[in-house]
Structures are given as structure tokens and as C-alpha cells.
N, C-alpha and C. Protein backbone atom coordinates (compact mmCIF):
# COMPACT_ATOMS: atom_id res chain seq x y z
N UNK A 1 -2.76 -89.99 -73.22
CA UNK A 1 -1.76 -89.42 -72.38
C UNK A 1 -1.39 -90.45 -71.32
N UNK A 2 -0.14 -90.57 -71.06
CA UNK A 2 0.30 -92.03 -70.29
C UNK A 2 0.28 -90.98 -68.61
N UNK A 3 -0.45 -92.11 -68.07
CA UNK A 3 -0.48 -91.35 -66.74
C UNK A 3 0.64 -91.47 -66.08
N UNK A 4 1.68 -92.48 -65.99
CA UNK A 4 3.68 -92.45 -65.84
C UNK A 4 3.99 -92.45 -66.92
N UNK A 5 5.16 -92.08 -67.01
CA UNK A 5 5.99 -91.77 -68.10
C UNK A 5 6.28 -90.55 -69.16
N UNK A 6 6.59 -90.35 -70.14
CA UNK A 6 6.45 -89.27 -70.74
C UNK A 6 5.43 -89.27 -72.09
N UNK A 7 5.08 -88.65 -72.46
CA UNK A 7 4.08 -88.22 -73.48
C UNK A 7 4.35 -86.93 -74.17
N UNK A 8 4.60 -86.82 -75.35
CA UNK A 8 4.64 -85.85 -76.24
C UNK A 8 3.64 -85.77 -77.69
N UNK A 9 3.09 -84.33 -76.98
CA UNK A 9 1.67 -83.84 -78.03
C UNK A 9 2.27 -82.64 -78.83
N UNK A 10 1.73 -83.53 -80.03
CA UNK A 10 2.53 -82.34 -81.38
C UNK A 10 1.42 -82.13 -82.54
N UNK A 11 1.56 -81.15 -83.15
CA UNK A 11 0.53 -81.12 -84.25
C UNK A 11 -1.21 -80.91 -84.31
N UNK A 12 -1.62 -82.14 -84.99
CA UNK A 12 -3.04 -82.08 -84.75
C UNK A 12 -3.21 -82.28 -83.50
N UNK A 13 -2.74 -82.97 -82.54
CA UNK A 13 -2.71 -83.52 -81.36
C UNK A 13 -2.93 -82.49 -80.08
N UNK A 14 -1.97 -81.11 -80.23
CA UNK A 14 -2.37 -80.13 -79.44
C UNK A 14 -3.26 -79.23 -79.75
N UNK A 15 -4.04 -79.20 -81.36
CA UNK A 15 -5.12 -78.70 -81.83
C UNK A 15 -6.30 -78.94 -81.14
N UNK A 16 -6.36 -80.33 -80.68
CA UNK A 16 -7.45 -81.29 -80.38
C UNK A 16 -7.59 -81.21 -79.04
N UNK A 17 -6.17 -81.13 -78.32
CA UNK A 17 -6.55 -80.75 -76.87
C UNK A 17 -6.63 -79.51 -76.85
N UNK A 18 -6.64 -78.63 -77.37
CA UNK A 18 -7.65 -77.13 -76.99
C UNK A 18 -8.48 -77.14 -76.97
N UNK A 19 -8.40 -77.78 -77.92
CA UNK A 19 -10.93 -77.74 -78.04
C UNK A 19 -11.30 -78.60 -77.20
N UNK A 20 -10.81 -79.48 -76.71
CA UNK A 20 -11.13 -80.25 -75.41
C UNK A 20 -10.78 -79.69 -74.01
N UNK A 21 -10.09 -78.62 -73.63
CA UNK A 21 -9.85 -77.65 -72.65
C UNK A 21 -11.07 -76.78 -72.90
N UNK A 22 -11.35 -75.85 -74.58
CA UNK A 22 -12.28 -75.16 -74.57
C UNK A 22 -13.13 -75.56 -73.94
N UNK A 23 -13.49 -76.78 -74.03
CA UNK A 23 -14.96 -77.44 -73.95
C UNK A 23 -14.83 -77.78 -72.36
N UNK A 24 -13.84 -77.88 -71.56
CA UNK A 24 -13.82 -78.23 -70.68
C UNK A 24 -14.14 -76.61 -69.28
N UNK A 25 -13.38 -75.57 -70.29
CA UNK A 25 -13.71 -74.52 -69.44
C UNK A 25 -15.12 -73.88 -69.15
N UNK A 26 -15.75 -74.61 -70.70
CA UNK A 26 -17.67 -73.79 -70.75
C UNK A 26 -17.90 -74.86 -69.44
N UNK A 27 -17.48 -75.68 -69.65
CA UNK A 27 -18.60 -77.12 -68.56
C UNK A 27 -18.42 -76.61 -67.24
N UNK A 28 -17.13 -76.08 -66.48
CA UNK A 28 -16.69 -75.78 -65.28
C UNK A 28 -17.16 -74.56 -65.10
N UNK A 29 -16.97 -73.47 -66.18
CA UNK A 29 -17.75 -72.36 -65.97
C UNK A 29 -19.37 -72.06 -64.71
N UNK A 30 -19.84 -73.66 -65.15
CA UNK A 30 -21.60 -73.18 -65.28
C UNK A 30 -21.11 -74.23 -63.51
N UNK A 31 -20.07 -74.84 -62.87
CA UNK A 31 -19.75 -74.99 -61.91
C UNK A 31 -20.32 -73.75 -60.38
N UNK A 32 -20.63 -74.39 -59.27
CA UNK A 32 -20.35 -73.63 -58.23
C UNK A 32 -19.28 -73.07 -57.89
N UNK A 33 -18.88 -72.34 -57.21
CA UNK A 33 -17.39 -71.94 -56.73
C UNK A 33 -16.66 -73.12 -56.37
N UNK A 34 -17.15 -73.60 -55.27
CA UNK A 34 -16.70 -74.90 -54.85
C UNK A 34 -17.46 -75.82 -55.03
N UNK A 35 -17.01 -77.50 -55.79
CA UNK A 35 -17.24 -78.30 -56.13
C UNK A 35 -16.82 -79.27 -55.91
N UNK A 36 -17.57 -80.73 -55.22
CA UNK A 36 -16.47 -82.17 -55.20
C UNK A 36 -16.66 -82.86 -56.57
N UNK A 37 -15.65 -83.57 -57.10
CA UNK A 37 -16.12 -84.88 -57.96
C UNK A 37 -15.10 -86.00 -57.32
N UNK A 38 -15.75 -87.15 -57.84
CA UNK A 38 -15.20 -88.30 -57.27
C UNK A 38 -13.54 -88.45 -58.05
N UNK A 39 -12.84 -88.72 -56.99
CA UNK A 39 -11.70 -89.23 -57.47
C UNK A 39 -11.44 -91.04 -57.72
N UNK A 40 -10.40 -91.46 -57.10
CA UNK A 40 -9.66 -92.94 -56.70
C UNK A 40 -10.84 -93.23 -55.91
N UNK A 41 -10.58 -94.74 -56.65
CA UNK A 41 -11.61 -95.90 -55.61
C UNK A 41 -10.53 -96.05 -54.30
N UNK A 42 -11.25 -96.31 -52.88
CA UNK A 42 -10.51 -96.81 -52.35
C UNK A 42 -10.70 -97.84 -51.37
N UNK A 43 -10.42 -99.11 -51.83
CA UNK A 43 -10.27 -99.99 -51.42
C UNK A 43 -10.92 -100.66 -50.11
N UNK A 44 -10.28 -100.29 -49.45
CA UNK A 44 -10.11 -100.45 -48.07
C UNK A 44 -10.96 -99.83 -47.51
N UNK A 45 -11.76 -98.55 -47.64
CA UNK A 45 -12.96 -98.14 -47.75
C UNK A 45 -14.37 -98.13 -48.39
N UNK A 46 -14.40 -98.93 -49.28
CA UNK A 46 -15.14 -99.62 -50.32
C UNK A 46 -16.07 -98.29 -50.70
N UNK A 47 -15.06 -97.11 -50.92
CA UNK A 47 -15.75 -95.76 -51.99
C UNK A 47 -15.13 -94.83 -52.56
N UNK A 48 -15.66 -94.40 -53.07
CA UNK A 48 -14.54 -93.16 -53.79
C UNK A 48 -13.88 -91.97 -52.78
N UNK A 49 -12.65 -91.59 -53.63
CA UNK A 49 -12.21 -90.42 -52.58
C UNK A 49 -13.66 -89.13 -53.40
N UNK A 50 -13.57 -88.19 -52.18
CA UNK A 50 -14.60 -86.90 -52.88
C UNK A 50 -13.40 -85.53 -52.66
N UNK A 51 -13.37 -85.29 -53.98
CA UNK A 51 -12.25 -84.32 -54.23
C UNK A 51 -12.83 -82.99 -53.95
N UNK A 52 -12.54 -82.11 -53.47
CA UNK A 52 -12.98 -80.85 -53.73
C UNK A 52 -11.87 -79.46 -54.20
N UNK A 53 -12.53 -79.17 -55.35
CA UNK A 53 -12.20 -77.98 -56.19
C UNK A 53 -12.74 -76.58 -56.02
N UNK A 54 -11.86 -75.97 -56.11
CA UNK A 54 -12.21 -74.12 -56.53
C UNK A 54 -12.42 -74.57 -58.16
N UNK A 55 -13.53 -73.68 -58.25
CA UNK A 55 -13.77 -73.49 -59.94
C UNK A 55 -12.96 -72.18 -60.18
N UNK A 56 -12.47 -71.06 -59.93
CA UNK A 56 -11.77 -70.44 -60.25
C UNK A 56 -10.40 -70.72 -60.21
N UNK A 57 -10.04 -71.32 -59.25
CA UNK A 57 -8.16 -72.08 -59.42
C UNK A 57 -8.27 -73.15 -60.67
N UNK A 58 -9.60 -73.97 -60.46
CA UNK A 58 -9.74 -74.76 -61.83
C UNK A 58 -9.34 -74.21 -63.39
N UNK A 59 -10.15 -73.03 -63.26
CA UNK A 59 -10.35 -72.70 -64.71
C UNK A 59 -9.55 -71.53 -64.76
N UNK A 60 -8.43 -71.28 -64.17
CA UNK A 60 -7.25 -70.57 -64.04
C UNK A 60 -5.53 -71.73 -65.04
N UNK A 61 -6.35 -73.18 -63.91
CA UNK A 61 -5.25 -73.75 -64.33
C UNK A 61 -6.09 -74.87 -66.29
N UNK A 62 -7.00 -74.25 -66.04
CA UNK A 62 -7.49 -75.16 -67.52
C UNK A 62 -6.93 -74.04 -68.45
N UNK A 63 -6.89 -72.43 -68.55
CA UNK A 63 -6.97 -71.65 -69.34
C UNK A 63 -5.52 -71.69 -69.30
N UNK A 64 -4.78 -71.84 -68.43
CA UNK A 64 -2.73 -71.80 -68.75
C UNK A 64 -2.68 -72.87 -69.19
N UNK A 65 -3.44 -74.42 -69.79
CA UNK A 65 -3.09 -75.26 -70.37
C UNK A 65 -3.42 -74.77 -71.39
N UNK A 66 -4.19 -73.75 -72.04
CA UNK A 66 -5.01 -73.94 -72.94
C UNK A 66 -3.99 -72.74 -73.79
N UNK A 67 -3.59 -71.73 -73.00
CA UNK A 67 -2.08 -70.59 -73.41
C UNK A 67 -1.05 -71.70 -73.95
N UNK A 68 -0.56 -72.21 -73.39
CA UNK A 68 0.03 -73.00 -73.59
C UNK A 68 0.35 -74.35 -75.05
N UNK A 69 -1.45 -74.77 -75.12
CA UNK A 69 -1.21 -75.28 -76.96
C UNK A 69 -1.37 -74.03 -77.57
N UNK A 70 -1.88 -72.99 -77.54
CA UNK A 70 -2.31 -71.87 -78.36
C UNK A 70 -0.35 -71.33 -78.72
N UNK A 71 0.34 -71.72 -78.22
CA UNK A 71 1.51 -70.89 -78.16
C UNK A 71 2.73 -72.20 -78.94
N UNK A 72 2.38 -73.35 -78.08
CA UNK A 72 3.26 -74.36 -79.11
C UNK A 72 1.83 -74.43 -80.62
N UNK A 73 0.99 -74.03 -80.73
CA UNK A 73 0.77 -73.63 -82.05
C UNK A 73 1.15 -72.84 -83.03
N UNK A 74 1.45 -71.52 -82.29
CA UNK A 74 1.89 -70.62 -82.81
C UNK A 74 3.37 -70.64 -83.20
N UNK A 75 4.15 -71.74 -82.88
CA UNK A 75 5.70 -71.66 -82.88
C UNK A 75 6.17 -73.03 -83.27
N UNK A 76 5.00 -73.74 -83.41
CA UNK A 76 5.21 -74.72 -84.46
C UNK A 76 6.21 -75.93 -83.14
N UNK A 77 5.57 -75.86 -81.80
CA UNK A 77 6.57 -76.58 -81.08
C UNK A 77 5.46 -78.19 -80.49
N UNK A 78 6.39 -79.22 -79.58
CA UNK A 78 5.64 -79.92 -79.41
C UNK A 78 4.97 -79.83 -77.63
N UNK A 79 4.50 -80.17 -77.18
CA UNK A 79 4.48 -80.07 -75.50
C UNK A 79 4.36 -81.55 -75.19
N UNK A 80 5.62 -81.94 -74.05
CA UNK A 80 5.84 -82.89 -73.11
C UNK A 80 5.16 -83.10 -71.91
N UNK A 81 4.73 -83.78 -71.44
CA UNK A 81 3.69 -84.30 -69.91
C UNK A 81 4.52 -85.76 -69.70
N UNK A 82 4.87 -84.88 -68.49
CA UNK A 82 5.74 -86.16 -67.60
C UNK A 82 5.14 -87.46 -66.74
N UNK A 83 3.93 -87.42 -67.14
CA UNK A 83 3.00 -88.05 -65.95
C UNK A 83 2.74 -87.39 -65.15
N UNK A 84 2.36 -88.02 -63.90
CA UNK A 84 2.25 -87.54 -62.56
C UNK A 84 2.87 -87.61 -61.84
């Protein structure tokens, strides 16, 4: 997935990222409510940024990615990701 630009997942391709969302929602599941993981190095600080997450907004927004191939599966469509 190109982190600029566009990217289009079709086929086996959005098969593969479900089961990699599946797999991603058991892992976050067994998460605290709130959680940091490291983001961007940064530089000028010589460390990582420390991100902090809701595991329920998380696995709110992992399970509407996951509606989402389940549905361009079902309709035989492709899904676009614009980057960031």
C-alpha cells in the first residue's frame, strides 16, 4: 500500500487484507482500553513519537475496514486508498 499516492486493492488482494484486519482485531482485542505504541522517529529528539490509542475507537475503525472488503467482496468491486 503506497503511503502517497493512490493504491487500488482488488480481488485476492482484499481477501488477504481481511484476514489481516481479522488478525489484527484478535491482537487489539486482548489490548488495554488505552494503549501507546511507538510511532515516527523524531529526529531532533533522538526518539520515537508515543502514540496513544482507545482500543475501542481502534477496533471500531479496524472492523469498518474490515465491512468494507467483506462488501467490495460481495459486489465483486475494487477499494481505493489515497494515501495519507
Amino acid at each position: 500500500m503506497n503511503y502517497y499516492g493512490y493504491t487500488k486493492i482488488r480481488g485476492q488482494d482484499i481477501e488477504q487484507l481481511k484476514n489481516i484486519l481479522d488478525a489484527w482485531i484478535l491482537l487489539f482485542d486482548t489490548a488495554p482500553e488505552q494503549f501507546i505504541l511507538k510511532g515516527d522517529y523524531l529526529i531532533e529528539e533522538n526518539e520515537y513519537e508515543r502514540d496513544l490509542y482507545s482500543k475501542s475507537e481502534l477496533l471500531q475503525q479496524l472492523q469498518s475496514l474490515k465491512d468494507m472488503c467483506i462488501d467490495a467482496m460481495n459486489h465483486d468491486m475494487d477499494i481505493l486508498h489515497e494515501g495519507i
